[in-house]
PDB file of N, CA and C in Angstrom:
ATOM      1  N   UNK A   1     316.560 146.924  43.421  1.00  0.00           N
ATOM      2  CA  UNK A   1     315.315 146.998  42.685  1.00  0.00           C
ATOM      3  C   UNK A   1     314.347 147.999  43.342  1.00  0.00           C
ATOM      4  N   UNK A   2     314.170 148.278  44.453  1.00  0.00           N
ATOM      5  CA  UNK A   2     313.551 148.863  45.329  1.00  0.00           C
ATOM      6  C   UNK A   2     314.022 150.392  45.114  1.00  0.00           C
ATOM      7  N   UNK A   3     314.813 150.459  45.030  1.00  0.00           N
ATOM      8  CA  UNK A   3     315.562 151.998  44.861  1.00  0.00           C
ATOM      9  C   UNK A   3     314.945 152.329  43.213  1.00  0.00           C
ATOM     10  N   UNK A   4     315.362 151.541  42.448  1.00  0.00           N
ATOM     11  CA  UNK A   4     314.817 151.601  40.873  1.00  0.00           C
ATOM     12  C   UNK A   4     313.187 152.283  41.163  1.00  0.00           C
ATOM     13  N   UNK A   5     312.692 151.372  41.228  1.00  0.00           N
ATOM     14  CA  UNK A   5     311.004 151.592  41.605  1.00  0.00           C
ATOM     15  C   UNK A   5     311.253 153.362  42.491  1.00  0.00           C
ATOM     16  N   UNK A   6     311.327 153.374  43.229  1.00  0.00           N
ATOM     17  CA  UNK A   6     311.150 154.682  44.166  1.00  0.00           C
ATOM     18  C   UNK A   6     311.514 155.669  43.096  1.00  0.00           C
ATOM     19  N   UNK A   7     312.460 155.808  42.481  1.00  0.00           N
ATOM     20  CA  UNK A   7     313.070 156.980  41.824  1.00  0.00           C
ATOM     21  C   UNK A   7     312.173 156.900  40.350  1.00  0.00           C
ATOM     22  N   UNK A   8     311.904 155.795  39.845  1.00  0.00           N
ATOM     23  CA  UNK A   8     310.782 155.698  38.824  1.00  0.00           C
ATOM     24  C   UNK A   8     309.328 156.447  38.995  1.00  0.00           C
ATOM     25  N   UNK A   9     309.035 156.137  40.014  1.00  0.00           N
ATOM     26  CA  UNK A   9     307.509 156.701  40.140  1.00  0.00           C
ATOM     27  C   UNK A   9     307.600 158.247  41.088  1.00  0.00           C
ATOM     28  N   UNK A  10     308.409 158.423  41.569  1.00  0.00           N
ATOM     29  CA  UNK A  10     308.944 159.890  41.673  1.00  0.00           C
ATOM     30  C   UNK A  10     309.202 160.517  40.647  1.00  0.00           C
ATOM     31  N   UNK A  11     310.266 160.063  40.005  1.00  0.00           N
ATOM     32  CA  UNK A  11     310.267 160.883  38.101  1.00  0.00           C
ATOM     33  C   UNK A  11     308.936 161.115  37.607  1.00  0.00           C
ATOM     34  N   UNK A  12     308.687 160.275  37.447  1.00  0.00           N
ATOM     35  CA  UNK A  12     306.849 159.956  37.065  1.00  0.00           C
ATOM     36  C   UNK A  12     305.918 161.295  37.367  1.00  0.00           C
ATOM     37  N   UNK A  13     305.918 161.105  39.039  1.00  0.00           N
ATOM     38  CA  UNK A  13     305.099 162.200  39.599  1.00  0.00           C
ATOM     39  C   UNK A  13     305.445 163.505  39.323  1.00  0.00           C
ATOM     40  N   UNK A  14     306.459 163.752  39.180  1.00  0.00           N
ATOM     41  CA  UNK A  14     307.499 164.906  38.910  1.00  0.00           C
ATOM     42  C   UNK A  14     307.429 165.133  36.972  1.00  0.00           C
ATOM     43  N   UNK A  15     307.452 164.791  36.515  1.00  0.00           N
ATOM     44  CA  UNK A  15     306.861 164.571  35.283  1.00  0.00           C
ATOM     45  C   UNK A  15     305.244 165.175  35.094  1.00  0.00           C
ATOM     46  N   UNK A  16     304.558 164.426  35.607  1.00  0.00           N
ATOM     47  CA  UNK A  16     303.335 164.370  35.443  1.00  0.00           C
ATOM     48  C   UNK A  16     302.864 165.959  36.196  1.00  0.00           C
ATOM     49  N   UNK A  17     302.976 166.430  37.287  1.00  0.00           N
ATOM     50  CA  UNK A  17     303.016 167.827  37.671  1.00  0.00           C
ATOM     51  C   UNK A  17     303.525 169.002  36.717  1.00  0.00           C
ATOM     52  N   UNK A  18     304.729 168.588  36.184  1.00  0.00           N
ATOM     53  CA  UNK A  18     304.995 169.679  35.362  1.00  0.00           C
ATOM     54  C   UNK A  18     304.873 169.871  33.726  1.00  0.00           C
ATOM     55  N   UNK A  19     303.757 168.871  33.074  1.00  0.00           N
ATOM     56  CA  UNK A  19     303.239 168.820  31.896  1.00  0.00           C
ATOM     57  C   UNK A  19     301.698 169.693  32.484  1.00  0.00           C
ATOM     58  N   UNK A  20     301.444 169.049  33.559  1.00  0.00           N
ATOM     59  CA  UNK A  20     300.108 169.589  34.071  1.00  0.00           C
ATOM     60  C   UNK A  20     300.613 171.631  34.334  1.00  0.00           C
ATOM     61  N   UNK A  21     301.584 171.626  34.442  1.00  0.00           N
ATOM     62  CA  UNK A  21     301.526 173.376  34.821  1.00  0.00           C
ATOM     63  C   UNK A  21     301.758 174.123  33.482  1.00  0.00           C
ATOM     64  N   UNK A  22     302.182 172.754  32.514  1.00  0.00           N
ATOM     65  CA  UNK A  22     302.694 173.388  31.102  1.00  0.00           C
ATOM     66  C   UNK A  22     301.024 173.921  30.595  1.00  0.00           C
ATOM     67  N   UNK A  23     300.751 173.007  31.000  1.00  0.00           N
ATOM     68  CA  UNK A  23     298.731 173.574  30.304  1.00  0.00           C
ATOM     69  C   UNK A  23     298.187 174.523  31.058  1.00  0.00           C
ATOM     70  N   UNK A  24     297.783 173.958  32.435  1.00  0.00           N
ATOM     71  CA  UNK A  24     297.546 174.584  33.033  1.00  0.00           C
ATOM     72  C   UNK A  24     298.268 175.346  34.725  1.00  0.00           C
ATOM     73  N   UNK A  25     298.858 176.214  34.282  1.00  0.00           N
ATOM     74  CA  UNK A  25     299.680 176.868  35.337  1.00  0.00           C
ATOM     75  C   UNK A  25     299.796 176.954  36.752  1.00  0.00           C
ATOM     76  N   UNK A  26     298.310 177.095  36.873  1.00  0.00           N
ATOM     77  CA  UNK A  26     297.488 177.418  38.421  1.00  0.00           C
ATOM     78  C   UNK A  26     297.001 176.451  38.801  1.00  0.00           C
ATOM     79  N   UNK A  27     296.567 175.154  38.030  1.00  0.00           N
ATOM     80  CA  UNK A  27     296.697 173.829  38.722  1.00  0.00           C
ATOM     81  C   UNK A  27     297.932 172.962  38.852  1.00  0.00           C
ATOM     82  N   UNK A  28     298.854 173.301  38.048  1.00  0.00           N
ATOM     83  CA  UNK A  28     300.073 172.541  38.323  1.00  0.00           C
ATOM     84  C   UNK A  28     300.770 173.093  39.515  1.00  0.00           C
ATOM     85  N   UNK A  29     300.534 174.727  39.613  1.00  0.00           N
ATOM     86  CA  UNK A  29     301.188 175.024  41.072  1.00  0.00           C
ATOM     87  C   UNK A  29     300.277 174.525  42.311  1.00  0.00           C
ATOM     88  N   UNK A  30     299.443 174.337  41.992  1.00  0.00           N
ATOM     89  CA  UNK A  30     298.534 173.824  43.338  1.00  0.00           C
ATOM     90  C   UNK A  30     298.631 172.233  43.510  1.00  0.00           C
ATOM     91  N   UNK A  31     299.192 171.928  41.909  1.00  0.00           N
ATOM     92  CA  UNK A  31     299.485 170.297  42.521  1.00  0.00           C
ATOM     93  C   UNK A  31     300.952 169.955  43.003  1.00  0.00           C
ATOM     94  N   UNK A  32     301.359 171.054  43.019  1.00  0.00           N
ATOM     95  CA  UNK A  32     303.044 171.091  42.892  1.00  0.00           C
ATOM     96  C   UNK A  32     303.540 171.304  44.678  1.00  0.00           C
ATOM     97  N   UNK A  33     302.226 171.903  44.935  1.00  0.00           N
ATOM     98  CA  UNK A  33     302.170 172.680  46.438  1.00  0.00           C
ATOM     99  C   UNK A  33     301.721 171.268  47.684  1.00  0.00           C
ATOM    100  N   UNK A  34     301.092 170.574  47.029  1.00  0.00           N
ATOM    101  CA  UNK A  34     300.506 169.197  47.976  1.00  0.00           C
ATOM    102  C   UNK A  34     301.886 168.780  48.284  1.00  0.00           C
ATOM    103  N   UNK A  35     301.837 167.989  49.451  1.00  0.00           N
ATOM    104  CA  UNK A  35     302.518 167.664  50.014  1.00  0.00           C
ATOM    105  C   UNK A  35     303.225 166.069  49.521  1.00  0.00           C
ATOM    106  N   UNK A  36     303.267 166.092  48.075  1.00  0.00           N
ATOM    107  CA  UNK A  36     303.566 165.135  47.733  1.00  0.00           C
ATOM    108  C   UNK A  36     305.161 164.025  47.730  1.00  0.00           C
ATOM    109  N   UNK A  37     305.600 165.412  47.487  1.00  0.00           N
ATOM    110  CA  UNK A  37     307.578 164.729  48.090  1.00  0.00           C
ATOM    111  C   UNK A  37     307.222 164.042  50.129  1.00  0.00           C
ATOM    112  N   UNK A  38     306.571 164.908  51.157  1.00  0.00           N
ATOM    113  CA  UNK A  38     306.524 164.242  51.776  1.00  0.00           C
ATOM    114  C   UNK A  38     306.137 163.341  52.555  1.00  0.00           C
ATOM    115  N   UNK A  39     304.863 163.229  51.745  1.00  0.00           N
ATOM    116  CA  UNK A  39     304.159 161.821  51.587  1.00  0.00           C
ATOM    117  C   UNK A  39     304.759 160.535  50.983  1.00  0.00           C
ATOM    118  N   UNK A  40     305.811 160.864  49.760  1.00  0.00           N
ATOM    119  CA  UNK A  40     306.103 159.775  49.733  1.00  0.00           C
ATOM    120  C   UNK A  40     307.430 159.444  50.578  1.00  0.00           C
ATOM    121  N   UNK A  41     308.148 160.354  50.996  1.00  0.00           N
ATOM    122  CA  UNK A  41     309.553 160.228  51.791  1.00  0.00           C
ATOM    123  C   UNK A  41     308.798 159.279  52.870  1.00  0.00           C
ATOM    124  N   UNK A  42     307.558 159.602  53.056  1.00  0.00           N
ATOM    125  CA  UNK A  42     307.025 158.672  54.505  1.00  0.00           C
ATOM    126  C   UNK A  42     306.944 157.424  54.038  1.00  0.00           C
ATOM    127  N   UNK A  43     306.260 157.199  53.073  1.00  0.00           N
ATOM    128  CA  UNK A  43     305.970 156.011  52.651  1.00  0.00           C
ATOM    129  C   UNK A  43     307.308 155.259  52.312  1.00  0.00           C
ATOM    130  N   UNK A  44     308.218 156.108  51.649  1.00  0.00           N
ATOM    131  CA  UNK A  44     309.624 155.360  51.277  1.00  0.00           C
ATOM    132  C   UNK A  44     310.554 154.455  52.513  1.00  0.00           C
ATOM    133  N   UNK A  45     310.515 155.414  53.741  1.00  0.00           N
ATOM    134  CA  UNK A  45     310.803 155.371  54.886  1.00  0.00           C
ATOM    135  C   UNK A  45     310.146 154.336  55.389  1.00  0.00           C
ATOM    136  N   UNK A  46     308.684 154.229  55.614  1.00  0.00           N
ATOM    137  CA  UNK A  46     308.517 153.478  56.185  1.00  0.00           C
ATOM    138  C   UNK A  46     307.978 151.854  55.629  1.00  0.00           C
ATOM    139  N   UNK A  47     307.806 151.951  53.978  1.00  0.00           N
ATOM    140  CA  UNK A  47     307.955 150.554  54.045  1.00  0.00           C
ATOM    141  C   UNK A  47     309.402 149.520  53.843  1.00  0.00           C
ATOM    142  N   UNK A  48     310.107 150.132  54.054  1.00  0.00           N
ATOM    143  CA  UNK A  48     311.121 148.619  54.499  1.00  0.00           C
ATOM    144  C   UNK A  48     311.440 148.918  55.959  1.00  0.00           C
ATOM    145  N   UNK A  49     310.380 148.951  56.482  1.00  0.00           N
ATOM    146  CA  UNK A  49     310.357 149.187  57.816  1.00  0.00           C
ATOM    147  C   UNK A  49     311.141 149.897  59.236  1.00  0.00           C
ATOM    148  N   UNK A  50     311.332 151.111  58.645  1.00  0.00           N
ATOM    149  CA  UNK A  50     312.151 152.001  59.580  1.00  0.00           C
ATOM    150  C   UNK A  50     311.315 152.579  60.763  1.00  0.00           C
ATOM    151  N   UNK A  51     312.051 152.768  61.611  1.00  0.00           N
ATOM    152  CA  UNK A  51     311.431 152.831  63.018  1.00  0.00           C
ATOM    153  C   UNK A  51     310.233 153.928  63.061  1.00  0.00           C
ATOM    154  N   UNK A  52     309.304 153.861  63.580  1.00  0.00           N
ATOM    155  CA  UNK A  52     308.228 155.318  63.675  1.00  0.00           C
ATOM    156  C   UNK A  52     309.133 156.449  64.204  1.00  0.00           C
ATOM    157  N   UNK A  53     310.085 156.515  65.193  1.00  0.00           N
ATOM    158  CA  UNK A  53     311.035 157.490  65.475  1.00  0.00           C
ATOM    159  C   UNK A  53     311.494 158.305  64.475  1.00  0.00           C
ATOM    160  N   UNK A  54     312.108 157.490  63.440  1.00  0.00           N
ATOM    161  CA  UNK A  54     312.449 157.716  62.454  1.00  0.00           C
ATOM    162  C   UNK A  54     311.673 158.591  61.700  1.00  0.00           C
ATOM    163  N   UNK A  55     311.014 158.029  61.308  1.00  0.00           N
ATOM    164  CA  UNK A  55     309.899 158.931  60.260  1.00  0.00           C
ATOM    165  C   UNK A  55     308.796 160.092  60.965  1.00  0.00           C
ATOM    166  N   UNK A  56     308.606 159.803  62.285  1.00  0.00           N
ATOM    167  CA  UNK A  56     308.262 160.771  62.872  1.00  0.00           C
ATOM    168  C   UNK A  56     309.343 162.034  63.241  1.00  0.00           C
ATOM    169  N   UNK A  57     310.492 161.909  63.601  1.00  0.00           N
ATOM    170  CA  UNK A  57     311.188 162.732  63.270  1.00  0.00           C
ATOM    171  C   UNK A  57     311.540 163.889  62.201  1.00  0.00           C
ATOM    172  N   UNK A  58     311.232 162.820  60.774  1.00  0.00           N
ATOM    173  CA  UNK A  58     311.465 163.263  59.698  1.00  0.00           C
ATOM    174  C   UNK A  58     310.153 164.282  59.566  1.00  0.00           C
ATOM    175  N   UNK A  59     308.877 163.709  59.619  1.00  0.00           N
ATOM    176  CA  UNK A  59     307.887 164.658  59.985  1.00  0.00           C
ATOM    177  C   UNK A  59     307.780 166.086  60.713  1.00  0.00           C
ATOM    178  N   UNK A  60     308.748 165.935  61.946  1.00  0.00           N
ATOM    179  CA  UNK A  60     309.064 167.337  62.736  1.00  0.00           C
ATOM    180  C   UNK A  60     309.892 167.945  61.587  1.00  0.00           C
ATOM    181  N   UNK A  61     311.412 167.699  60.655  1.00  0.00           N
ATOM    182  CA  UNK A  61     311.847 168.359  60.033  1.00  0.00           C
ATOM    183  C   UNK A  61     310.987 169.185  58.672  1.00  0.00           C
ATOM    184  N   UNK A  62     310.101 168.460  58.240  1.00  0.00           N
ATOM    185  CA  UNK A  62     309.300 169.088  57.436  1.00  0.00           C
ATOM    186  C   UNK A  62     308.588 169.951  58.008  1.00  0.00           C
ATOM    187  N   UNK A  63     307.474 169.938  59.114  1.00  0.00           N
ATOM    188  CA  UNK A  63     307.274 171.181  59.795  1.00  0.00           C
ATOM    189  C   UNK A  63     308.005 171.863  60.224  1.00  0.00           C
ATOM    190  N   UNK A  64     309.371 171.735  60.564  1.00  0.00           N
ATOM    191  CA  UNK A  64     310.091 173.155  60.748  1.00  0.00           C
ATOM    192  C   UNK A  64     310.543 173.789  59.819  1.00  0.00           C
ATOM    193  N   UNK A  65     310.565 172.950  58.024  1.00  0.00           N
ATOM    194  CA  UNK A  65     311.019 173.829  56.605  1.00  0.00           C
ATOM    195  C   UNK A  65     309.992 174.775  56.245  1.00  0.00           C
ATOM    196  N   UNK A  66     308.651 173.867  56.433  1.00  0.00           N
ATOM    197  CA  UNK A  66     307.792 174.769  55.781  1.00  0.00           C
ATOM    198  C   UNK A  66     307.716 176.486  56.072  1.00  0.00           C
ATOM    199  N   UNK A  67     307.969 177.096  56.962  1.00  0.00           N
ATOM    200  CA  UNK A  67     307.794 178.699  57.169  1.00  0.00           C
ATOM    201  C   UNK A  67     308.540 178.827  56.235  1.00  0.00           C
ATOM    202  N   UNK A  68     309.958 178.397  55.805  1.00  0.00           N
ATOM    203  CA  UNK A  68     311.097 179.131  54.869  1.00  0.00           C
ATOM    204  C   UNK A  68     310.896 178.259  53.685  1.00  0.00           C
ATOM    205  N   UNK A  69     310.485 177.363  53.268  1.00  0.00           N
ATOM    206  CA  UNK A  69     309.451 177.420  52.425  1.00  0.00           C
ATOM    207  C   UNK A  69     308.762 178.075  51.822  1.00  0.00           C
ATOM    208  N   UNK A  70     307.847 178.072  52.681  1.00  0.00           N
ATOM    209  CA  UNK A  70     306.731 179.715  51.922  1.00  0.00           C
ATOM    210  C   UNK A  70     307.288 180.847  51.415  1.00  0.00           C
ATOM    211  N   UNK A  71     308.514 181.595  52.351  1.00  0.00           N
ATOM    212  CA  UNK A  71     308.767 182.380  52.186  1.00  0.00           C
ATOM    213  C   UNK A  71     309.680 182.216  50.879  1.00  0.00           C
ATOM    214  N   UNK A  72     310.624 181.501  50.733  1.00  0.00           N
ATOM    215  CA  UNK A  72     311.320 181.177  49.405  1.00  0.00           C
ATOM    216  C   UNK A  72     310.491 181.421  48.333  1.00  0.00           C
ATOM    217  N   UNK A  73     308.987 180.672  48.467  1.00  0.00           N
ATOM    218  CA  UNK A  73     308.239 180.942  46.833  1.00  0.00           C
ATOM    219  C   UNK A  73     307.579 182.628  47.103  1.00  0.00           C
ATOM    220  N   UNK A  74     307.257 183.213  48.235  1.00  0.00           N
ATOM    221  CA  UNK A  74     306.979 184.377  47.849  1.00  0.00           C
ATOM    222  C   UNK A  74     307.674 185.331  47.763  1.00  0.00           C
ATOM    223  N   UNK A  75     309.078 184.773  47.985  1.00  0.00           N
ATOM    224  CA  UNK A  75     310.173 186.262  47.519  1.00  0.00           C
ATOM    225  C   UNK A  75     310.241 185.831  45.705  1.00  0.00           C
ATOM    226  N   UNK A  76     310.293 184.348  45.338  1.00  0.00           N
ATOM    227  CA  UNK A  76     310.276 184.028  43.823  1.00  0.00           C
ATOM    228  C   UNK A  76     309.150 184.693  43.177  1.00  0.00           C
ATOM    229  N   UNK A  77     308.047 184.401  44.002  1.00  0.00           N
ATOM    230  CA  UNK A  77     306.440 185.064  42.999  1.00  0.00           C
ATOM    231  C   UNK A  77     306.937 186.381  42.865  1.00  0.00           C
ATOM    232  N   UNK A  78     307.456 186.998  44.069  1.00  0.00           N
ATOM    233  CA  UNK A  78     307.580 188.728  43.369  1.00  0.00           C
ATOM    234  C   UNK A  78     308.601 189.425  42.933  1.00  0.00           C
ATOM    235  N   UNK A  79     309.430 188.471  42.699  1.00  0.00           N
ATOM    236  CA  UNK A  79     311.079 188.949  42.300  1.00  0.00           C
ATOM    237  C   UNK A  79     310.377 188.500  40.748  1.00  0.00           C
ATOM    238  N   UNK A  80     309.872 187.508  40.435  1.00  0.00           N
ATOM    239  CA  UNK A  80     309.369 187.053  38.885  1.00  0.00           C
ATOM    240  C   UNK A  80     308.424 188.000  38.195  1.00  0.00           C
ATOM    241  N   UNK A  81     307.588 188.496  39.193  1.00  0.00           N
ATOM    242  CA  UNK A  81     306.525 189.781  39.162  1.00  0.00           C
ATOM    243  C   UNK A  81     307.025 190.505  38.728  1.00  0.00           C
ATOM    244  N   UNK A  82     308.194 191.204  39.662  1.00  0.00           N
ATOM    245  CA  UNK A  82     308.532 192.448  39.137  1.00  0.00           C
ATOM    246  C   UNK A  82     309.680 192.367  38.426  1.00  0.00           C
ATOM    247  N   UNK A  83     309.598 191.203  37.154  1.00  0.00           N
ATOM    248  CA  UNK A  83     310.742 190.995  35.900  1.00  0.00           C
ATOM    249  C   UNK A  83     312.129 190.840  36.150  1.00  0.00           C
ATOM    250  N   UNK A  84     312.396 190.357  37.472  1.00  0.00           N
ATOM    251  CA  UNK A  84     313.609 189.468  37.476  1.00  0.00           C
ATOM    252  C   UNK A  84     313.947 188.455  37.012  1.00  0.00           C
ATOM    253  N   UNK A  85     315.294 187.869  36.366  1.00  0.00           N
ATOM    254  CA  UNK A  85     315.863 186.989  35.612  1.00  0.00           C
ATOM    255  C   UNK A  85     315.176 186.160  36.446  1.00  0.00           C
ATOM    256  N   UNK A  86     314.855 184.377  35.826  1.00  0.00           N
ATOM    257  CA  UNK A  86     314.421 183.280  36.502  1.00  0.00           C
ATOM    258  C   UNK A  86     315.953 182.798  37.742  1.00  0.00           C
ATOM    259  N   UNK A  87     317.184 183.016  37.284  1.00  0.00           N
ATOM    260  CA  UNK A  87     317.796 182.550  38.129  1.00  0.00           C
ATOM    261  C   UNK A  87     318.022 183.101  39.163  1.00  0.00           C
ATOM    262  N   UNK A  88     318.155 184.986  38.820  1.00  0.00           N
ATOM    263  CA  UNK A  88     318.349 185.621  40.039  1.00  0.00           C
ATOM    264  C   UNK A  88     317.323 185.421  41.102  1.00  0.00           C
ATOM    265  N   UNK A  89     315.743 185.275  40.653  1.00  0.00           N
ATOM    266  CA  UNK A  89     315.043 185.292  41.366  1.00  0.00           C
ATOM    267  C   UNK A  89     314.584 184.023  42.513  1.00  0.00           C
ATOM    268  N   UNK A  90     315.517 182.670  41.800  1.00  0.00           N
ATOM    269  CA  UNK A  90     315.806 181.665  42.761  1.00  0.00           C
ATOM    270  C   UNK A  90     316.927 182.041  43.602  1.00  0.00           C
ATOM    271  N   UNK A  91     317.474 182.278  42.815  1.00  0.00           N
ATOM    272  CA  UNK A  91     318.729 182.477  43.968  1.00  0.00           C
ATOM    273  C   UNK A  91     318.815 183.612  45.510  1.00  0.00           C
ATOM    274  N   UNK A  92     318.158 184.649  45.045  1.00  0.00           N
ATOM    275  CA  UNK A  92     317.698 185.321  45.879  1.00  0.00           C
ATOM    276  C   UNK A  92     316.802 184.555  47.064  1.00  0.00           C
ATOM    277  N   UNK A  93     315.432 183.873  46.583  1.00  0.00           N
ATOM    278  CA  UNK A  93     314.996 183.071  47.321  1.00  0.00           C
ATOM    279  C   UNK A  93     315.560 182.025  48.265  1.00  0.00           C
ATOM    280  N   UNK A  94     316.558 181.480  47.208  1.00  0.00           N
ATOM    281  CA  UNK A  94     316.956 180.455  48.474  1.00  0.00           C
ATOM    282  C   UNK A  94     318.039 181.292  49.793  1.00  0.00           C
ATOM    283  N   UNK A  95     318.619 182.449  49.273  1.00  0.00           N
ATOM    284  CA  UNK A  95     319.105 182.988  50.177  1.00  0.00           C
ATOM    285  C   UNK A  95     318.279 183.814  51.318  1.00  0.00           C
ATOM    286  N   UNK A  96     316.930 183.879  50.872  1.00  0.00           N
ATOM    287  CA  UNK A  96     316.132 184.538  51.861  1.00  0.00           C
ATOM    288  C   UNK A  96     315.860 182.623  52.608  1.00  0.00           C
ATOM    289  N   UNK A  97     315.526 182.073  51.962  1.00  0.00           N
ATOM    290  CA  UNK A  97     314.941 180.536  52.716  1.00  0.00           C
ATOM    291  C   UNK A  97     316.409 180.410  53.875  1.00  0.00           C
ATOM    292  N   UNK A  98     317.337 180.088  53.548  1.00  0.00           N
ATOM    293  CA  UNK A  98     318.605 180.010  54.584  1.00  0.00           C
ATOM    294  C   UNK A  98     318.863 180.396  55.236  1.00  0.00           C
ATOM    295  N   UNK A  99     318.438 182.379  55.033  1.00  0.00           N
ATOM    296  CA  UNK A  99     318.828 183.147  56.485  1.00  0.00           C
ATOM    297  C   UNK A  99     317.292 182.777  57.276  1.00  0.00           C
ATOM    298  N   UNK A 100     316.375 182.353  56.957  1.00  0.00           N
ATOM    299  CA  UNK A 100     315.191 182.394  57.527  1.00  0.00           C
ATOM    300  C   UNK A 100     315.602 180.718  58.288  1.00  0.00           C
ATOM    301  N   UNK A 101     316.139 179.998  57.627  1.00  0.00           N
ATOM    302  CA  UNK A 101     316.311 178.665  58.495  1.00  0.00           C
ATOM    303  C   UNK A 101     317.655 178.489  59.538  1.00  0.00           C
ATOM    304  N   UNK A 102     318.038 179.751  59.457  1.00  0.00           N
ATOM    305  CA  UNK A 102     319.152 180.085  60.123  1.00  0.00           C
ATOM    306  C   UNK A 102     318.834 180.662  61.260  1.00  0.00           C
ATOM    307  N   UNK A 103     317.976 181.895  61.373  1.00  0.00           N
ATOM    308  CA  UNK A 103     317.409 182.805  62.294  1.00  0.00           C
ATOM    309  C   UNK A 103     316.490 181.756  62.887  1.00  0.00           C
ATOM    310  N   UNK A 104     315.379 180.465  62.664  1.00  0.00           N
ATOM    311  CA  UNK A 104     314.401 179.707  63.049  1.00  0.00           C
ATOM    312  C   UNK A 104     314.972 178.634  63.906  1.00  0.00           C
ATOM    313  N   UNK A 105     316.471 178.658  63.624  1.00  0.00           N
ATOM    314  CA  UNK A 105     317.120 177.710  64.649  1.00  0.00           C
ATOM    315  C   UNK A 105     317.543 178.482  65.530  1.00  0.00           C
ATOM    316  N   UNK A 106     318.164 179.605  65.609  1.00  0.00           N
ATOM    317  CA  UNK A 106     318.577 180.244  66.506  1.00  0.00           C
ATOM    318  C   UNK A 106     317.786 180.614  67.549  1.00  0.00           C
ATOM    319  N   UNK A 107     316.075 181.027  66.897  1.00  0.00           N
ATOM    320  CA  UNK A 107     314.988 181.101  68.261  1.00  0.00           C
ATOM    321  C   UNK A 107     314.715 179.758  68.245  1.00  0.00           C
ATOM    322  N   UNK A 108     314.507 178.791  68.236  1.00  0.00           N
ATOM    323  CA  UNK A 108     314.031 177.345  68.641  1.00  0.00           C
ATOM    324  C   UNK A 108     315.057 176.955  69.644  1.00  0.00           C
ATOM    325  N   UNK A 109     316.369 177.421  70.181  1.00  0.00           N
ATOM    326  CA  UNK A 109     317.212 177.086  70.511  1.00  0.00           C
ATOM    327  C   UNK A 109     317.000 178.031  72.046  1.00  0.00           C
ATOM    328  N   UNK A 110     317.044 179.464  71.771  1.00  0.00           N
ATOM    329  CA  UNK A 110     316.889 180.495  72.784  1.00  0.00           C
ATOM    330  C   UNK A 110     315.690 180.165  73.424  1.00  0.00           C
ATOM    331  N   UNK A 111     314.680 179.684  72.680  1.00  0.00           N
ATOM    332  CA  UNK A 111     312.953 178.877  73.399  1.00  0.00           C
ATOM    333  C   UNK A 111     313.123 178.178  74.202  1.00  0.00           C
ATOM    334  N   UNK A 112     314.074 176.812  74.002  1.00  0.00           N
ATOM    335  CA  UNK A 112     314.396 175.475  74.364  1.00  0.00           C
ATOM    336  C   UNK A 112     315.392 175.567  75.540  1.00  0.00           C
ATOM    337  N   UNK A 113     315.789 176.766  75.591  1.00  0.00           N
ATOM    338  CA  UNK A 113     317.049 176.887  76.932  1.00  0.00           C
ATOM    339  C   UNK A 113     316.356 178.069  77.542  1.00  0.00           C
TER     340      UNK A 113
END
């Protein structure tokens, strides 16, 4: 039942963001941009009570996506800009996001030793 509920009001939110960008564009990307997937991953996490380790952890992994993150939507904003297909221009992105989370482990690693 618990799983039901979580994926319900996630649809929901996910729903509700992208009727909001259908109207208005520039507020649905700015509501789209809040940190709302990992606010609730916290909350999901931590109410049936998983360890703070846990979810604090999960917290470090989200700060280490976000740089390739960003960069994913601004190779999309300007691959879309300059009239690339919608798919090429994801796909491109996520291949810039991967080598960027690829190269971000490799210096976090050379830092750490």
């Amino acid at each position: 039942m618990y799983s039901i509920i979580k994926i319900l009001m996630s649809a929901l939110i996910i729903a509700g963001v992208t009727e909001m960008a259908k109207r208005v564009p520039t507020y649905g990307g700015i509501v789209a941009a809040l940190p709302i997937v990992s606010l609730l991953s916290i909350i999901w996490l931590s109410v049936p009570g998983e360890k703070k380790e846990v979810v604090s952890q999960f917290t470090l992994g989200v700060l280490y996506g976000l740089p390739g993150t960003i960069l994913l939507l601004a190779v999309v904003y300007i691959c879309l800009k300059n009239s690339l297909h919608l798919f090429m221009s994801l796909s491109i992105g996520v291949m810039c996001w991967g080598l960027f989370l690829g190269l971000q482990r490799i210096v976090v690693k050379l830092i750490n030793t």
